[in-house]
Protein backbone atom coordinates (compact mmCIF):
# COMPACT_ATOMS: atom_id res chain seq x y z
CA UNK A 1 10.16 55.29 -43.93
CA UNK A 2 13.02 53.24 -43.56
CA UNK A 3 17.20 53.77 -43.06
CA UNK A 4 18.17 56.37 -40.73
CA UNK A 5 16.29 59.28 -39.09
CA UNK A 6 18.73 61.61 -38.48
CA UNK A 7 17.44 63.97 -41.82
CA UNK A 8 15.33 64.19 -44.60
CA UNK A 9 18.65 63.68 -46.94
CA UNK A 10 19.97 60.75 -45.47
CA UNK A 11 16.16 59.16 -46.00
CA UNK A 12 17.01 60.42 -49.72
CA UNK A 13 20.20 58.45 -50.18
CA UNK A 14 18.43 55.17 -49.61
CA UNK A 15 18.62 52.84 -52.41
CA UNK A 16 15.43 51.85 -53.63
CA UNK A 17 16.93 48.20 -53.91
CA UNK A 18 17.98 47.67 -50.34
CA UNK A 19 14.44 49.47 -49.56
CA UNK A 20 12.96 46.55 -51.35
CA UNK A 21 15.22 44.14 -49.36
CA UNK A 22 14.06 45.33 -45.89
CA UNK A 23 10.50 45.59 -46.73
CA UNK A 24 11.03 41.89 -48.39
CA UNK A 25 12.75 40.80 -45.14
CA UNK A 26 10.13 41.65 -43.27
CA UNK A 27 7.34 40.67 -45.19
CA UNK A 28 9.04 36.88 -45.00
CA UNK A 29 9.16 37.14 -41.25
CA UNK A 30 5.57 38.32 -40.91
CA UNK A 31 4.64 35.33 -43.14
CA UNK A 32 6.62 33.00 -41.35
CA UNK A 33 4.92 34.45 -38.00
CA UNK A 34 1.68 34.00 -38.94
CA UNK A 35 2.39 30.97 -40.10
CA UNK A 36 3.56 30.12 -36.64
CA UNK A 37 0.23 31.42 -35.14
CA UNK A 38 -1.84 29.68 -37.85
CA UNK A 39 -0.10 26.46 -36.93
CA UNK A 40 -0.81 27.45 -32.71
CA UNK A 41 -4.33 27.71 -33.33
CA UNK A 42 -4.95 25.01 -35.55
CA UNK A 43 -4.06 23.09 -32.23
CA UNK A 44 -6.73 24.61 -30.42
CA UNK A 45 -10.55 23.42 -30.48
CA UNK A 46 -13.67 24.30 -29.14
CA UNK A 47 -14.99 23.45 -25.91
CA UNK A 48 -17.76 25.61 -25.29
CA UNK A 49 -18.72 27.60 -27.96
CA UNK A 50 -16.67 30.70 -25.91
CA UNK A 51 -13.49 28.41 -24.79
CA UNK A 52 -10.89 26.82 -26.82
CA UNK A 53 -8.00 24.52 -25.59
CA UNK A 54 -5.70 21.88 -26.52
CA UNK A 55 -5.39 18.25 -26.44
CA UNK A 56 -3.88 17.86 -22.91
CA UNK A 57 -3.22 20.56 -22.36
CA UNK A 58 -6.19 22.58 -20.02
CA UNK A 59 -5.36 25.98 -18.84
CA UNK A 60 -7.07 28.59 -17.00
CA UNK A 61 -6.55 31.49 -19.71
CA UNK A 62 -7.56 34.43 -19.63
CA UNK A 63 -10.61 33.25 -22.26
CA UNK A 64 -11.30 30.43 -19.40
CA UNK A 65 -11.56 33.42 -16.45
CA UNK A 66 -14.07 35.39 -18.83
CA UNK A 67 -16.52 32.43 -19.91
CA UNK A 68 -15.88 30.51 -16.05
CA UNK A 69 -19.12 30.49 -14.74
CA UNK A 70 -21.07 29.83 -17.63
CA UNK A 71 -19.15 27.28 -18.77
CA UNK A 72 -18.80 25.31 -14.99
CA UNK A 73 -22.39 25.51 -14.89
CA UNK A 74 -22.32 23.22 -18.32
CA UNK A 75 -19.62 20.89 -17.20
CA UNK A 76 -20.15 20.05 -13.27
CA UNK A 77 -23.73 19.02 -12.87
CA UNK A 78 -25.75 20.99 -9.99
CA UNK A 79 -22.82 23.32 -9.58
CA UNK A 80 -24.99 26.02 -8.16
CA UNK A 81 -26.69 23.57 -5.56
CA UNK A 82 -22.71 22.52 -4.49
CA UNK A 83 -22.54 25.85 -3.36
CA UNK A 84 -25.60 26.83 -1.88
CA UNK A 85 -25.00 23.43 0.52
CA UNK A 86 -21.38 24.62 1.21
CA UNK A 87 -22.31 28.37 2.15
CA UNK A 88 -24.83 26.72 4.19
CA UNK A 89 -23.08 24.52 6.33
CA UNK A 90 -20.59 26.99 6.38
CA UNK A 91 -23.34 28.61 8.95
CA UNK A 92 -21.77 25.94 11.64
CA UNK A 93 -18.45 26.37 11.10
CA UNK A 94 -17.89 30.67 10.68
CA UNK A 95 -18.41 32.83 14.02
CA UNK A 96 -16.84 36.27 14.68
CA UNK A 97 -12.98 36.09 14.11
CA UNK A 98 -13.22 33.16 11.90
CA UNK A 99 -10.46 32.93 9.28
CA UNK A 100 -11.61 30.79 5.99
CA UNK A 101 -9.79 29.71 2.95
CA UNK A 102 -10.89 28.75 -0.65
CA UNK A 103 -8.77 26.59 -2.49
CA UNK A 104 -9.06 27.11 -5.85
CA UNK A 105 -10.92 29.82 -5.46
CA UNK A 106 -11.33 30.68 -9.28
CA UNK A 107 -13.55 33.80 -10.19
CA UNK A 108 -14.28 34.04 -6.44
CA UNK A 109 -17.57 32.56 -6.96
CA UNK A 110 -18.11 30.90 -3.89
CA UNK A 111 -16.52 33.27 -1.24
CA UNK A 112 -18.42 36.12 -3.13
CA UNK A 113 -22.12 34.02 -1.57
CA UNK A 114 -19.64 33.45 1.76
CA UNK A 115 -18.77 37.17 2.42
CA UNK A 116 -23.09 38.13 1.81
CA UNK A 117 -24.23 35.36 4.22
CA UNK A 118 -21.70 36.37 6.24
CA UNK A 119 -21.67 40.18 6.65
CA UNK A 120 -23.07 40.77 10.12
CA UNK A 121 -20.12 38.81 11.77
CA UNK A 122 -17.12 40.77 13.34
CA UNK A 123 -13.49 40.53 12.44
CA UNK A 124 -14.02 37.40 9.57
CA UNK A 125 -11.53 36.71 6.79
CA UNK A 126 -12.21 35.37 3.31
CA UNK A 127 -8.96 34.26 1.60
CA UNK A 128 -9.34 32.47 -1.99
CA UNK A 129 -5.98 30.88 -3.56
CA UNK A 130 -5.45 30.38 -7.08
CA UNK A 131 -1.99 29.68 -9.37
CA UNK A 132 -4.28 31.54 -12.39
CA UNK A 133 -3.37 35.30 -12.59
CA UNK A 134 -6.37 35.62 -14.39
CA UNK A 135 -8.83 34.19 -12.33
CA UNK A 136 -7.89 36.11 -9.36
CA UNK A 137 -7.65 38.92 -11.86
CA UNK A 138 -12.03 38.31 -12.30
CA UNK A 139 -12.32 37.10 -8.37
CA UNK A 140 -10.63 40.82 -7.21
CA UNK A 141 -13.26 42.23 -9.58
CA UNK A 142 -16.14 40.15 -8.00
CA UNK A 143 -15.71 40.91 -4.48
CA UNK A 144 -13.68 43.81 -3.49
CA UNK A 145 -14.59 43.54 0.19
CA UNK A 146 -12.03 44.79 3.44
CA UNK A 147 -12.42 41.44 4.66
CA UNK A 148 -11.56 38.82 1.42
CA UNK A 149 -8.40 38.30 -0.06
CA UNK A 150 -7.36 36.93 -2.88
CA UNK A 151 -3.52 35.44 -3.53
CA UNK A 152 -2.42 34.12 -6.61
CA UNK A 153 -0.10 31.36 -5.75
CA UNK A 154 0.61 27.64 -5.75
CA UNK A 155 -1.55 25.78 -3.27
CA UNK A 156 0.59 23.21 -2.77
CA UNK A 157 3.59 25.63 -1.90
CA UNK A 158 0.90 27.54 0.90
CA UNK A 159 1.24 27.50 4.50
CA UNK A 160 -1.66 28.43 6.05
CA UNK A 161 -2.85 30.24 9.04
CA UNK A 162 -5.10 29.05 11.92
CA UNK A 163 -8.34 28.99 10.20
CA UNK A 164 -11.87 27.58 10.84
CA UNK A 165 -13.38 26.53 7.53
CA UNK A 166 -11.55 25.27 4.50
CA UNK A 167 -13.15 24.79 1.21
CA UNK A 168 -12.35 23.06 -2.03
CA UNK A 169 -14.39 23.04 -4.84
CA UNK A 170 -13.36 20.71 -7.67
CA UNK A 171 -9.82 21.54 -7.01
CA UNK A 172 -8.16 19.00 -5.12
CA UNK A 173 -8.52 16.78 -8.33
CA UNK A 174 -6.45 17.85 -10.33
CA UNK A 175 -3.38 17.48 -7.79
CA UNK A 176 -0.84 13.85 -7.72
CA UNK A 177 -1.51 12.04 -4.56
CA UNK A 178 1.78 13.23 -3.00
CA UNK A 179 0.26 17.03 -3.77
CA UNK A 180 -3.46 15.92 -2.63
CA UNK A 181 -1.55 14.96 0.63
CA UNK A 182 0.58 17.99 1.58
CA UNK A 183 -2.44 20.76 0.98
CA UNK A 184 -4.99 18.05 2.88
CA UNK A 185 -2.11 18.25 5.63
CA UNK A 186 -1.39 21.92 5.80
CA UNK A 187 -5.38 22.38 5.91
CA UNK A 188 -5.80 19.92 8.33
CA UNK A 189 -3.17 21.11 10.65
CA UNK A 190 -4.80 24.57 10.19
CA UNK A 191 -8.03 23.90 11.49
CA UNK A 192 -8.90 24.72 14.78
CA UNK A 193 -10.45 22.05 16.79
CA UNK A 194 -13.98 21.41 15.52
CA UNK A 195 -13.26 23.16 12.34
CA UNK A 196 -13.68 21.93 9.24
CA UNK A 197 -13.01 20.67 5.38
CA UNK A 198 -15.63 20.88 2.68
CA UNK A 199 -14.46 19.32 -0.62
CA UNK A 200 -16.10 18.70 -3.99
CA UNK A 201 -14.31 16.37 -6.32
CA UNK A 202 -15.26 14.24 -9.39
CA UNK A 203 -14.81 10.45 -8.57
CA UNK A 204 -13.92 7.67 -10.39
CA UNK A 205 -16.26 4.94 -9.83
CA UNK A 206 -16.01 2.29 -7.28
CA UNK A 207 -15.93 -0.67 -9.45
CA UNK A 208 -14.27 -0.30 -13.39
CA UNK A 209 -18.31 -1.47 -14.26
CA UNK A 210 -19.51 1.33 -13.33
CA UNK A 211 -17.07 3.73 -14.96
CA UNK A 212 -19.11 3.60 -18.43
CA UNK A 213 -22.10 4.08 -17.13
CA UNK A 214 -21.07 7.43 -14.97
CA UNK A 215 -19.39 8.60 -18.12
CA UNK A 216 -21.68 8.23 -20.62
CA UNK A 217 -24.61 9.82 -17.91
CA UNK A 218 -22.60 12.87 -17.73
CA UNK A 219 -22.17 13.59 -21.17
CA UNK A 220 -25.45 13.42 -21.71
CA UNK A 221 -25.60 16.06 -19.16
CA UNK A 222 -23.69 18.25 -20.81
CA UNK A 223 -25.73 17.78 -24.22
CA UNK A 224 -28.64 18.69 -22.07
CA UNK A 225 -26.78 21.77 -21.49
CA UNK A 226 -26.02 23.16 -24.75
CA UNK A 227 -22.79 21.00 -25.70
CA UNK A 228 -22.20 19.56 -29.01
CA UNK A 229 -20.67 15.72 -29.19
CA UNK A 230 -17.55 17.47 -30.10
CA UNK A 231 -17.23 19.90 -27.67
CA UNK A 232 -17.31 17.25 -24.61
CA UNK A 233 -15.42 15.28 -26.77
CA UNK A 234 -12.74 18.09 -26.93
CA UNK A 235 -12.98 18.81 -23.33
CA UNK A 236 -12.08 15.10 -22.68
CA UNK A 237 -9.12 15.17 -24.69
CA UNK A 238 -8.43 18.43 -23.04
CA UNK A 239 -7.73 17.35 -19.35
CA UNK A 240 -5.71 14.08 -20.18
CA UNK A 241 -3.17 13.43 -17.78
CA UNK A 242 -4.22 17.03 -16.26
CA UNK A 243 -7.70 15.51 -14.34
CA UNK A 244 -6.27 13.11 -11.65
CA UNK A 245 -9.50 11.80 -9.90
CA UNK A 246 -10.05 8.88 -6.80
CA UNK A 247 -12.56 7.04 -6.00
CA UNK A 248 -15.13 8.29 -3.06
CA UNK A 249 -13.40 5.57 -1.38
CA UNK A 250 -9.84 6.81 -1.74
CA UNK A 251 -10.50 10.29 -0.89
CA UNK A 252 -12.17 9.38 2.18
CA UNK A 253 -9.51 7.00 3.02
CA UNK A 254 -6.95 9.78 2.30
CA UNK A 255 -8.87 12.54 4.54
CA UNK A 256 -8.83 9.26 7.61
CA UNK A 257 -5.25 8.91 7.32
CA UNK A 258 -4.57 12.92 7.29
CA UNK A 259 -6.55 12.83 10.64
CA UNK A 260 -9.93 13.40 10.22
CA UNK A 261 -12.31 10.88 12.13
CA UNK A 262 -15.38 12.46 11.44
CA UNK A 263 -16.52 12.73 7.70
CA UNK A 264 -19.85 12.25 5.77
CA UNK A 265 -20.99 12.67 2.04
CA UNK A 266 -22.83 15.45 1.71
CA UNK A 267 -23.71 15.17 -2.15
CA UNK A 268 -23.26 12.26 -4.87
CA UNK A 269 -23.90 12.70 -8.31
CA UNK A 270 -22.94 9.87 -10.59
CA UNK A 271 -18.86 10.63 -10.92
CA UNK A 272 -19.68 13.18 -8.69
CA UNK A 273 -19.41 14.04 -4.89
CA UNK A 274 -19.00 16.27 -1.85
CA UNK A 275 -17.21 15.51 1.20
CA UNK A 276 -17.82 17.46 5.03
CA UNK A 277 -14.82 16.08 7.27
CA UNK A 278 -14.99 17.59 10.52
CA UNK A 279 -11.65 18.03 12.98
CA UNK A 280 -12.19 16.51 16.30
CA UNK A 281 -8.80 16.05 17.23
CA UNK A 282 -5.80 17.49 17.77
CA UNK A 283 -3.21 14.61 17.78
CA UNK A 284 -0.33 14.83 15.45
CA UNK A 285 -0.19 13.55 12.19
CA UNK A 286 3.04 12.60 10.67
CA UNK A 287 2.20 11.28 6.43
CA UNK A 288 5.09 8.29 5.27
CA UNK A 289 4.05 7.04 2.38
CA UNK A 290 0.91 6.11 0.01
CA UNK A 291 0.06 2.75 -1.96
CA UNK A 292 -1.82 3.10 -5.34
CA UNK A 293 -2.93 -0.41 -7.16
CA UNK A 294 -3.77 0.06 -10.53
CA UNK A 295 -7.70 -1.48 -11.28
CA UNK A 296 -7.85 -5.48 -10.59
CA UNK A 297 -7.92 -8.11 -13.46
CA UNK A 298 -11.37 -8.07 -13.09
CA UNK A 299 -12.59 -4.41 -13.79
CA UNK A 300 -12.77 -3.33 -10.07
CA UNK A 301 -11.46 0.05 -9.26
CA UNK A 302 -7.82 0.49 -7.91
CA UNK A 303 -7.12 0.08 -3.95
CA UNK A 304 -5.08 2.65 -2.79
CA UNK A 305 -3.21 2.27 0.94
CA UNK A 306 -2.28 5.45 2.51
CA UNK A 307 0.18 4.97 5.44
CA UNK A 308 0.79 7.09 8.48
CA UNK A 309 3.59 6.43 10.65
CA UNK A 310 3.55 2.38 11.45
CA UNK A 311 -0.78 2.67 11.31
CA UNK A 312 -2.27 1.71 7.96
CA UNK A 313 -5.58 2.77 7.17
CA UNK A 314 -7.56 0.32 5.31
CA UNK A 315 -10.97 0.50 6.27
């Protein structure tokens, strides 16, 4: 029923006419919404055969928190052996009052294996940070633990506490260079002495050669996993302008600078790799600037000069 509801008589007195005209009203808007819906989702295409997203324009949905670690399994190559390594050289690094972040900390994944190994140590804290509501919507579900914590909140906008062990999966990289630097500085500054950074990244390649060849190697990985042609395709258009990789190189270079002097690879894959920088110092570290070449004229990758204070670091 339509018109007023104050009594049966006034929904009498309607005219049928202006009943028509309502109903037609409304009828027109629902069109035109569903129109506008049709149109929304026409934009959106597959990924995985659970995930759909637009051409640059990658979010972590609430479809993306449900399907997460299936689909990072199919799209970062020996993603389950990445975290095995980092909960166990986490072993050096976590004693009894240890505080440890996760920076993009997702579905809570990896501090989920952290808190397990960790369980028989006194007074430790797990805290994961993510900007998606609903992955730390599916990470609170994960691990409900005293001890592990879960904020949703810009990274780049954290300060963080004293801490012993901070970890970054396949976050950093989607960060500018001026963002890369202020959450590489507020973790390094957070680190006790011998604490330490574990990051995971995908790399450009060292020289533009090589660039192809990573590529093309890792999307036949993800056919091996399952993926059609067009879904990787899809994915590729999906994180333009959104995926903001360096080289090995760079981000090694960028952790020196910051003030870490002691740093190794601990995995390469291809466009892959994983990063252990250690903190052996406690001398201040004041960032000024950064440098970024775009690749030479003939194919090699970009040089990028990160400055702190007067001291370059161009190793």
């Amino acid at each position: 029923m339509l018109a007023n509801y104050g009594s049966q008589e006034a929904v009498k007195t309607v005219p049928l006419k202006q009943n028509v005209g309502i109903c037609g009203d409304r009828k027109q808007k629902e069109k035109e919404m569903g129109k506008q819906m049709s149109e929304k989702k026409a934009n959106y295409r597959k990924v995985d055969n659970m995930i759909s997203a637009v051409e640059g324009g990658w979010q972590f949905t609430s479809e993306v928190a449900q399907h997460f670690d299936t689909h990072v399994r199919k799209s970062i190559p020996l993603y389950k052996e990445v975290q095995s390594m980092t909960v166990d050289m986490s072993e050096w690094f976590i004693h009894n009052g240890s505080t440890v972040y996760d920076i993009g900390s997702s579905t809570g994944e990896t501090i989920f294996h952290l808190q397990k190994k960790h369980a028989s140590k006194e007074n430790v804290r797990f805290i994961g940070i993510d900007n998606s509501e609903m992955m730390v919507k599916q990470a609170r579900k994960k691990v409900s633990a005293n001890n592990v914590q879960f904020l949703c909140q810009d990274v780049v906008q954290t300060i963080f506490e004293e801490a012993d062990l901070v970890i970054s999966l396949f976050t950093i990289q989607f960060l500018s260079v001026p963002e890369r630097v202020q959450v590489l500085q507020g973790a390094y500054q957070c680190l006790r002495n011998g604490g330490a950074l574990i990051m995971a990244e995908k790399v450009l390649a060292e020289e533009g050669r090589f660039d192809q060849l990573w590529v093309e190697l890792y999307w036949d990985f993800k056919n091996r996993q399952g993926l059609t042609d067009d879904q990787i395709l899809q994915k590729a258009r999906s994180i333009r302008g959104i995926l903001r990789p360096l080289t090995l190189t760079e981000n090694i270079k960028l952790l020196k600078t910051i003030g870490f002097n002691s740093i190794d690879v601990f995995f390469k894959w291809y466009n892959f790799a994983g990063i252990l920088a250690i903190k052996t110092t406690s001398r201040p570290i004041q960032f000024t600037g950064y440098v970024t070449n775009d690749h030479d004229s003939d194919g090699s990758a970009r040089e990028t000069d990160f400055t702190v204070g007067d001291k370059h670091v161009d190793e």
